[in-house]
PDB file of N, CA and C in Angstrom:
ATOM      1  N   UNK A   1     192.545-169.488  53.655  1.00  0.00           N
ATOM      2  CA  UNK A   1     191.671-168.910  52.671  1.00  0.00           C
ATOM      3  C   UNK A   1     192.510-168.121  51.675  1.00  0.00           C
ATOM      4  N   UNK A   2     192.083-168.299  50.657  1.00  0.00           N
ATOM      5  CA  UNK A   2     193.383-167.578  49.583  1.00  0.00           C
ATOM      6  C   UNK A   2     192.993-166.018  49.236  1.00  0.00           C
ATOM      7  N   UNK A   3     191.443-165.488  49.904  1.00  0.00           N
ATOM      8  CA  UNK A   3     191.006-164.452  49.809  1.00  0.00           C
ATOM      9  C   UNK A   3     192.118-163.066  49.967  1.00  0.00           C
ATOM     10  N   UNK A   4     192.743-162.048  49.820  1.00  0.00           N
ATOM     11  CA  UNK A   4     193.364-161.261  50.541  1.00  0.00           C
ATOM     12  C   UNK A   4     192.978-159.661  50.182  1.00  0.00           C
ATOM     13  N   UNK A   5     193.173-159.136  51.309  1.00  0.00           N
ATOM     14  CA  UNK A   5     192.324-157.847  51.464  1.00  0.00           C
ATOM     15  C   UNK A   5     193.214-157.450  50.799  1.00  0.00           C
ATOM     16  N   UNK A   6     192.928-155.853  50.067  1.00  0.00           N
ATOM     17  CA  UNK A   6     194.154-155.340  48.933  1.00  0.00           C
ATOM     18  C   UNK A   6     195.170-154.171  49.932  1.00  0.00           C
ATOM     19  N   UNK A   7     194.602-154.144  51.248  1.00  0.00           N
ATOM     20  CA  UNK A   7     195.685-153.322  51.916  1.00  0.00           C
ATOM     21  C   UNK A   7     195.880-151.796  51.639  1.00  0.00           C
ATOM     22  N   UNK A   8     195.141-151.097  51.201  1.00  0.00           N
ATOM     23  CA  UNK A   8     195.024-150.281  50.334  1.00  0.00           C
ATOM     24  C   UNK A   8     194.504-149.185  51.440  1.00  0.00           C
ATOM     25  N   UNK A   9     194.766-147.914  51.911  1.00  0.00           N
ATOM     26  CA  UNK A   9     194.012-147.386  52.785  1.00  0.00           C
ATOM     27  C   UNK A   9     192.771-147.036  51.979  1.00  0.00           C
ATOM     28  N   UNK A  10     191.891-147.160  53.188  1.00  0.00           N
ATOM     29  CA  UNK A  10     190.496-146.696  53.087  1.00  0.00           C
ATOM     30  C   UNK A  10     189.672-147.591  52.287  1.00  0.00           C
ATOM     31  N   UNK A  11     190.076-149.041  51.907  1.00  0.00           N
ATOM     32  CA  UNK A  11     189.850-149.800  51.325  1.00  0.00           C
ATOM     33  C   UNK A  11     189.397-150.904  51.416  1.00  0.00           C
ATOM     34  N   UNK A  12     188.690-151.407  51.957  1.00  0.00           N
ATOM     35  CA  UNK A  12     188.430-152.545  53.029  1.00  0.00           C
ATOM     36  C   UNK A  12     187.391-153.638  52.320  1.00  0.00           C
ATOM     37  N   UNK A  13     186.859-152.901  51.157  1.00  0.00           N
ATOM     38  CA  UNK A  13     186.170-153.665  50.491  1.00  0.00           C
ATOM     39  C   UNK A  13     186.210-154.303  49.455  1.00  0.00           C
ATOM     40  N   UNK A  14     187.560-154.483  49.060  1.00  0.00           N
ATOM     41  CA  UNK A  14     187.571-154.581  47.475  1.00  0.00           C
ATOM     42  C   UNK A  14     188.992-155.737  47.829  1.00  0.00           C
ATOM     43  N   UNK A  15     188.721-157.029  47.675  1.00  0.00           N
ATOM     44  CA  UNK A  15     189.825-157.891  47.603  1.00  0.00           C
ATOM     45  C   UNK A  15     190.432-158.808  46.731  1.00  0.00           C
ATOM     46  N   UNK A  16     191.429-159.480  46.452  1.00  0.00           N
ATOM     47  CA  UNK A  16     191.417-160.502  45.518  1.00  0.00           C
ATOM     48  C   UNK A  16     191.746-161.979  45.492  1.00  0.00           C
ATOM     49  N   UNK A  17     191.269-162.704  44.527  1.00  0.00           N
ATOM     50  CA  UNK A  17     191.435-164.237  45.315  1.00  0.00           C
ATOM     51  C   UNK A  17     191.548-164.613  43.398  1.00  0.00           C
ATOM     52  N   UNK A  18     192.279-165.244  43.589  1.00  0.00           N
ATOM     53  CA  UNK A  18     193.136-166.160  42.492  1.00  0.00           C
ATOM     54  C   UNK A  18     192.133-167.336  41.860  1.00  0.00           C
ATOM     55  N   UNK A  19     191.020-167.417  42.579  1.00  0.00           N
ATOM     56  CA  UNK A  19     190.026-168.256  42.481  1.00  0.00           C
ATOM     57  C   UNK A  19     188.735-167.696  41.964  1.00  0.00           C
ATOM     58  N   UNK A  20     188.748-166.201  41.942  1.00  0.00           N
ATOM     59  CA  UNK A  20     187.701-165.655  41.584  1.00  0.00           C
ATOM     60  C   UNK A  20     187.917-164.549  40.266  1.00  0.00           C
ATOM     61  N   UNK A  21     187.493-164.643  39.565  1.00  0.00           N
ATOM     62  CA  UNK A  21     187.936-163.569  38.505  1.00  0.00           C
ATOM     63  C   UNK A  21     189.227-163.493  38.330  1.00  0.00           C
ATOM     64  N   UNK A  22     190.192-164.930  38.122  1.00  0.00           N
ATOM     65  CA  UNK A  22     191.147-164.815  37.636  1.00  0.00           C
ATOM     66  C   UNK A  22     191.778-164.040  38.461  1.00  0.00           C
ATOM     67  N   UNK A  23     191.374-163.800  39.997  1.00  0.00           N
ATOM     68  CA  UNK A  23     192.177-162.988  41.153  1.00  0.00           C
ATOM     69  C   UNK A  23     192.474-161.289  40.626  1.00  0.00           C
ATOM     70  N   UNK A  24     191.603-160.556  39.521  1.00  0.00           N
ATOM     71  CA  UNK A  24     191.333-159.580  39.349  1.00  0.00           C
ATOM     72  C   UNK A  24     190.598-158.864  40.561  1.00  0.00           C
ATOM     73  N   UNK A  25     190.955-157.663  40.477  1.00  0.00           N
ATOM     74  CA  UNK A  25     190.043-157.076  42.102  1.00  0.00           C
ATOM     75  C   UNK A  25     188.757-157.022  42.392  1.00  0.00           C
ATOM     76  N   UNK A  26     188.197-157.286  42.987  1.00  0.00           N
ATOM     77  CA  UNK A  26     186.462-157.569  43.271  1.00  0.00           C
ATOM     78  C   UNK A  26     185.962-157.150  44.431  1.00  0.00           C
ATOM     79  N   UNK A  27     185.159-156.691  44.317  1.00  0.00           N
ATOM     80  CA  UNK A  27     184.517-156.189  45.089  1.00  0.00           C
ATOM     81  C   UNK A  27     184.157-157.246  46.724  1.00  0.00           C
ATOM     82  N   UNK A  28     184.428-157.460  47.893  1.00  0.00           N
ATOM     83  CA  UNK A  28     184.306-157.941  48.825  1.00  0.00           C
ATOM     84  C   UNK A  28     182.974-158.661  48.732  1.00  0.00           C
ATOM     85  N   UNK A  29     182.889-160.419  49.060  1.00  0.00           N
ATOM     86  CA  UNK A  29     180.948-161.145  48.557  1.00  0.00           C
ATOM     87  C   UNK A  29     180.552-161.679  47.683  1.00  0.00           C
ATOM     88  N   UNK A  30     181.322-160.228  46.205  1.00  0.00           N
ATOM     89  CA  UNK A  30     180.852-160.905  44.970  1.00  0.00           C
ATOM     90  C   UNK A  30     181.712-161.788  43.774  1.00  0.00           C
ATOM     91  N   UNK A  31     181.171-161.038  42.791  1.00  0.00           N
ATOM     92  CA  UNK A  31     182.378-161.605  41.926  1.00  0.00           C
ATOM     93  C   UNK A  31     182.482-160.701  40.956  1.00  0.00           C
ATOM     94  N   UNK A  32     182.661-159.462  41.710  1.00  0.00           N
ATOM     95  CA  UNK A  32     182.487-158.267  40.746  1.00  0.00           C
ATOM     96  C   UNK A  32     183.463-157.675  39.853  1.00  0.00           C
ATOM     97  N   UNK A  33     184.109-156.995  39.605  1.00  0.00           N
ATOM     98  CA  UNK A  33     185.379-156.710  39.288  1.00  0.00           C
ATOM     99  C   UNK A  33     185.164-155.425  39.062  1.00  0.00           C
ATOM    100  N   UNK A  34     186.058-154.778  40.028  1.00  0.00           N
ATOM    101  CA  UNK A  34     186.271-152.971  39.679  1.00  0.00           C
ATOM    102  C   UNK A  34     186.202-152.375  38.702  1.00  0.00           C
ATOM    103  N   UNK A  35     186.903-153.543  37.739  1.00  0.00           N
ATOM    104  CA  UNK A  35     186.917-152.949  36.500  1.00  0.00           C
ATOM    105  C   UNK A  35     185.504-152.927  35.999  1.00  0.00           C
ATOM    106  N   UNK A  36     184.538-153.043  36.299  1.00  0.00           N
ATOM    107  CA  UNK A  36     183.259-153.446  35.605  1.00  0.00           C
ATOM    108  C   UNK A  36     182.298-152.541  36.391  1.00  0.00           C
ATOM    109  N   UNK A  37     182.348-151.838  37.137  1.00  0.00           N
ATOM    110  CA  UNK A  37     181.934-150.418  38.197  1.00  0.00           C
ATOM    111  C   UNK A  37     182.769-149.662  37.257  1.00  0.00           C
ATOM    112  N   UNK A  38     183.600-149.356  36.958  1.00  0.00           N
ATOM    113  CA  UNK A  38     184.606-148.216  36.591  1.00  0.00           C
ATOM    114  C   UNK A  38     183.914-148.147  35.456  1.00  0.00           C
ATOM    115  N   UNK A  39     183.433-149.123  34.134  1.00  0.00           N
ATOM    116  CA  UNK A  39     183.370-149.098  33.250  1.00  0.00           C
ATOM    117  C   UNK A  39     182.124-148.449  32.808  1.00  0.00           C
ATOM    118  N   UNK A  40     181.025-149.134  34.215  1.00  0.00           N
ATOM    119  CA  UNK A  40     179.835-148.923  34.336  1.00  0.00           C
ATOM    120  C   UNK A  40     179.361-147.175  34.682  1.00  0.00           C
ATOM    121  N   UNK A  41     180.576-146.622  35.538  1.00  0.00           N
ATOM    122  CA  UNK A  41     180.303-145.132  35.947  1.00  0.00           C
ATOM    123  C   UNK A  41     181.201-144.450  34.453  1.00  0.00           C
ATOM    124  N   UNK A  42     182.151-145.007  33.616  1.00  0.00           N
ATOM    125  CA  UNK A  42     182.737-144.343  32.542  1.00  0.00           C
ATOM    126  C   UNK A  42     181.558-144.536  31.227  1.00  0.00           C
ATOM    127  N   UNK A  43     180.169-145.401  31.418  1.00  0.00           N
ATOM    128  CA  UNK A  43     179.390-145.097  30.526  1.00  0.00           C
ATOM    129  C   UNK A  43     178.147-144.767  30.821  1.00  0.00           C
ATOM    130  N   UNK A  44     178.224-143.692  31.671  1.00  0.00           N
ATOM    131  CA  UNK A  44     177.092-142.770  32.541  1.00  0.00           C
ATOM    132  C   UNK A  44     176.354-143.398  32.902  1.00  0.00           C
ATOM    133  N   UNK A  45     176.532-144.690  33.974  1.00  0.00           N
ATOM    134  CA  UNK A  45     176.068-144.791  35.280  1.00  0.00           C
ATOM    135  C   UNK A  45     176.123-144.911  36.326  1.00  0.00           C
ATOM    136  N   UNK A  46     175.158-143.733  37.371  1.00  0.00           N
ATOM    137  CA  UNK A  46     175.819-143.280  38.620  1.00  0.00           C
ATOM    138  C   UNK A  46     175.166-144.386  39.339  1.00  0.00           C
ATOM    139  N   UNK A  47     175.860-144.232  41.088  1.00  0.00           N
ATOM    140  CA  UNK A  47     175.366-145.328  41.898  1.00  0.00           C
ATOM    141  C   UNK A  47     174.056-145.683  42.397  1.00  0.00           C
ATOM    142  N   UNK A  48     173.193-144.906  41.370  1.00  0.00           N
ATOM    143  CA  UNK A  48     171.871-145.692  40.816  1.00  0.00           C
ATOM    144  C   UNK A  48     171.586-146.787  40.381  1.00  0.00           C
ATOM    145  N   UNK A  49     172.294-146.182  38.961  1.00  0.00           N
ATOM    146  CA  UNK A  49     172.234-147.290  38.178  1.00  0.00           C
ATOM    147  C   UNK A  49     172.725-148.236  38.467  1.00  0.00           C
ATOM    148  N   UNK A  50     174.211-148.237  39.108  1.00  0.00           N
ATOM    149  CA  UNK A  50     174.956-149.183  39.500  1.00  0.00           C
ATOM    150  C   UNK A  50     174.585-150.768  40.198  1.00  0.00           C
ATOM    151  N   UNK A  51     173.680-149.645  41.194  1.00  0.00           N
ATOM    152  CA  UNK A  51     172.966-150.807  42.582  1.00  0.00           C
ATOM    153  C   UNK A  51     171.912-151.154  41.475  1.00  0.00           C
ATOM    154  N   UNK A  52     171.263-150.911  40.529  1.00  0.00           N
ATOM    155  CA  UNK A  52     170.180-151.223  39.788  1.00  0.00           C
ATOM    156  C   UNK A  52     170.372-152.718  39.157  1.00  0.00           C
ATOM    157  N   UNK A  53     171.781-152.419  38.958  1.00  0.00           N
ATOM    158  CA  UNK A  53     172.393-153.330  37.948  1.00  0.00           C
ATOM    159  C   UNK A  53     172.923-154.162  38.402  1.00  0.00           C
ATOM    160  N   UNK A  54     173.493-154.290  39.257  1.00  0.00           N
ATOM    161  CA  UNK A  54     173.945-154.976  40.494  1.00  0.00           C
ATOM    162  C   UNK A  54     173.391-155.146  42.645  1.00  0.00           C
ATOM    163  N   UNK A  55     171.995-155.111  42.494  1.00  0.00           N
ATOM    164  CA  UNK A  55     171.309-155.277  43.722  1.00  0.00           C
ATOM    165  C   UNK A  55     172.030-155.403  44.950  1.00  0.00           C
ATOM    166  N   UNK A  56     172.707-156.584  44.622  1.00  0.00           N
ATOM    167  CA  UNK A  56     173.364-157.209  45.633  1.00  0.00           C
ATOM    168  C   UNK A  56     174.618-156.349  46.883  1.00  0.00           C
ATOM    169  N   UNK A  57     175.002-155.397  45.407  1.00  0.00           N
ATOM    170  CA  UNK A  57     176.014-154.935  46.217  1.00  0.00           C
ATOM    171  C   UNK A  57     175.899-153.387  47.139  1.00  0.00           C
ATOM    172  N   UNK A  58     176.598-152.803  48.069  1.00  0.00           N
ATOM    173  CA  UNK A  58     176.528-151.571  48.980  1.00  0.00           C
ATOM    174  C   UNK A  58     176.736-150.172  47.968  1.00  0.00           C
ATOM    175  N   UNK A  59     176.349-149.474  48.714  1.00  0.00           N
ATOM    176  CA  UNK A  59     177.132-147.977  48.024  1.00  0.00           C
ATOM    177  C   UNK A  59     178.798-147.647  48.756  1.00  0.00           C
ATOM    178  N   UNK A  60     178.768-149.094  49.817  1.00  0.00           N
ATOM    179  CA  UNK A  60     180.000-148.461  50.418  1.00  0.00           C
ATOM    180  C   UNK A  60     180.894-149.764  49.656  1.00  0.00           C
ATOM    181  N   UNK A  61     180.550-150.841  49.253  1.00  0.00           N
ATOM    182  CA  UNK A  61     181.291-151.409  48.132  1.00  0.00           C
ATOM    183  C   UNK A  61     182.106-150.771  46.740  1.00  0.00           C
ATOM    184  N   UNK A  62     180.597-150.086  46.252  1.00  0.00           N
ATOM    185  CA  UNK A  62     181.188-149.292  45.056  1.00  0.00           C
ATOM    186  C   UNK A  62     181.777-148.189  45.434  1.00  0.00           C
ATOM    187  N   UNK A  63     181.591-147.531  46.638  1.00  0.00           N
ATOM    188  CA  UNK A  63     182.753-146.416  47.002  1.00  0.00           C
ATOM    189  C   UNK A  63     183.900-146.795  46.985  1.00  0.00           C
ATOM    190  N   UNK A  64     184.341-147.883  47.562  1.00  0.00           N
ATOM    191  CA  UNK A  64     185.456-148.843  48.035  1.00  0.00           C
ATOM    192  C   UNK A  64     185.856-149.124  46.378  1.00  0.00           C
ATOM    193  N   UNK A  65     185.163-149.521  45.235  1.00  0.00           N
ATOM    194  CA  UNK A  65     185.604-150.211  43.965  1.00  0.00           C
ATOM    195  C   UNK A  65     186.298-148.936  43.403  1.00  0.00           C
ATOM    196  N   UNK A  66     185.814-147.599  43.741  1.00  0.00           N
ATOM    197  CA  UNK A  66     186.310-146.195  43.099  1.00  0.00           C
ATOM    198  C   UNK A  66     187.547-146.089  43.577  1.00  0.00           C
ATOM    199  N   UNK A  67     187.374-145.611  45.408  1.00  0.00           N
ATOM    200  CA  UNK A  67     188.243-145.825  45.570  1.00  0.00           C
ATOM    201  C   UNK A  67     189.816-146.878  45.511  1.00  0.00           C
ATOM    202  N   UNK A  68     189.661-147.741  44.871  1.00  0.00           N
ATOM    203  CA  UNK A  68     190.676-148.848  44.218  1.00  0.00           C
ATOM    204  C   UNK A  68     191.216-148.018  42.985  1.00  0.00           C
ATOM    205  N   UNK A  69     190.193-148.169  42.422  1.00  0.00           N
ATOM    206  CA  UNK A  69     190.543-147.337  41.094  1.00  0.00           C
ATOM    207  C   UNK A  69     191.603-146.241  41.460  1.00  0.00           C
ATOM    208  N   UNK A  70     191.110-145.053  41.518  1.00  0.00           N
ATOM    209  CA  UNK A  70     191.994-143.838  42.303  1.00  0.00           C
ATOM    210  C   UNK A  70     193.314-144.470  42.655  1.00  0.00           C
ATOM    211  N   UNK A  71     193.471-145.330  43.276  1.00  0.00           N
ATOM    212  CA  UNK A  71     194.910-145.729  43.892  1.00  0.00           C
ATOM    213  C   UNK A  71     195.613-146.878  42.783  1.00  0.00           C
ATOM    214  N   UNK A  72     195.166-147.325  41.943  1.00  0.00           N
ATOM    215  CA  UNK A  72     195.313-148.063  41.332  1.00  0.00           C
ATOM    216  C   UNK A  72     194.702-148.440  39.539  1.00  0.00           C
ATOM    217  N   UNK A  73     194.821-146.797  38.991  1.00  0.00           N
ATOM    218  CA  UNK A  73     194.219-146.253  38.040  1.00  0.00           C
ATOM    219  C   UNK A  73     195.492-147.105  36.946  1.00  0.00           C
ATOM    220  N   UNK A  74     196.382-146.921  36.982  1.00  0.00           N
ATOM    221  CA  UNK A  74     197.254-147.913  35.655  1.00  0.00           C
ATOM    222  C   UNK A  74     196.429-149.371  35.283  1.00  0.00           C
ATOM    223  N   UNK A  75     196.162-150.147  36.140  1.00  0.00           N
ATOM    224  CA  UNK A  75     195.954-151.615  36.364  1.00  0.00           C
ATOM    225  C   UNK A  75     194.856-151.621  36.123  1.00  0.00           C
ATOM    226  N   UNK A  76     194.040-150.879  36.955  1.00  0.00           N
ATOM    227  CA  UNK A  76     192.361-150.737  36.317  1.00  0.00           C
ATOM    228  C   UNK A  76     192.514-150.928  34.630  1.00  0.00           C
ATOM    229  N   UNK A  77     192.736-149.584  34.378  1.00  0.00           N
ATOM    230  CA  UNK A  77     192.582-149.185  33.072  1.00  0.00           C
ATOM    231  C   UNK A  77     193.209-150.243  31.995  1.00  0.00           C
ATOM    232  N   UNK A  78     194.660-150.597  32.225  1.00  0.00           N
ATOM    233  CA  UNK A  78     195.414-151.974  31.682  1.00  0.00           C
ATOM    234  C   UNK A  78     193.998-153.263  31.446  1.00  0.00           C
ATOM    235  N   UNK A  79     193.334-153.558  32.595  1.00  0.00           N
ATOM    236  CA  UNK A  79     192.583-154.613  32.640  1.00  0.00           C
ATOM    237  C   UNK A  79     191.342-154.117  31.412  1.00  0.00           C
ATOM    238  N   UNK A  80     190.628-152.819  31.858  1.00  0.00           N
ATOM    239  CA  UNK A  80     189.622-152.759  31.135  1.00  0.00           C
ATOM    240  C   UNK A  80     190.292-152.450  29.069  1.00  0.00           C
ATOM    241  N   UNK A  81     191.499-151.788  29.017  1.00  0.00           N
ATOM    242  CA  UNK A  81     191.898-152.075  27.896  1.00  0.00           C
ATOM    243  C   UNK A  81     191.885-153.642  27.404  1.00  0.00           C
ATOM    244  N   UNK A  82     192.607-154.529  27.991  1.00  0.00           N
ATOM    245  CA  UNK A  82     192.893-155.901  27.729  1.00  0.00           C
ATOM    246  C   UNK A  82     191.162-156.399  27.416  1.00  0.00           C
ATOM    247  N   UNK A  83     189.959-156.193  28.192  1.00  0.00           N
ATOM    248  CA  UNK A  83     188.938-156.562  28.087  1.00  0.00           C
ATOM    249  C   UNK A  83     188.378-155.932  26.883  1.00  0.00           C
ATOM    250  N   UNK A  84     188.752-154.743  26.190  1.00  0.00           N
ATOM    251  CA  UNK A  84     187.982-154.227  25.056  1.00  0.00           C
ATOM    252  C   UNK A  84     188.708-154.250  23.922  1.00  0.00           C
ATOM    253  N   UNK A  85     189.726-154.917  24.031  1.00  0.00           N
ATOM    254  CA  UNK A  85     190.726-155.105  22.644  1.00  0.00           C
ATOM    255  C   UNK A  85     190.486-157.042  22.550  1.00  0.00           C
ATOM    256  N   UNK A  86     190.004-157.697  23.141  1.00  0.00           N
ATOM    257  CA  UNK A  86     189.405-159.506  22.953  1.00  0.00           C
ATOM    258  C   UNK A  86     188.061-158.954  21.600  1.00  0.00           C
TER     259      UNK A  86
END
């Protein structure tokens, strides 16, 4: 399976696969991309809105997508730049 967990402590939910979002980090299920939670809580919405907007997924997913972020705040941010400068 080309899936791979990101290894990351405390992280268990958020993996990437080369097959899914261009193997950008995603949320464990979906086809979410951290960067798109990050973007979603950087334009005031909390994990209300979040699950509102996205049903499907846990509060311990999007804890897990934050926590990515936090450990991996350059790359996040790199990605969501690259996505708002297209």
């Amino acid at each position: 399976m080309a899936t791979t967990e990101t290894g990351r402590i405390g992280v268990r939910r958020v993996v990437r696969d080369p097959e899914i979002m261009f193997g950008e980090p995603t949320i464990v299920g979906s086809r979410v991309p951290v960067s798109t939670i990050v973007v979603a809580a950087q334009g005031g919405d909390g994990l209300d809105g979040i699950l509102k907007g996205y049903p499907h997924l846990t509060p311990e997913g999007i804890a897990d997508a934050f926590a990515f972020y936090v450990q991996n705040r350059e790359e996040i941010d790199q990605i969501i730049a690259e996505f708002e400068s297209d």
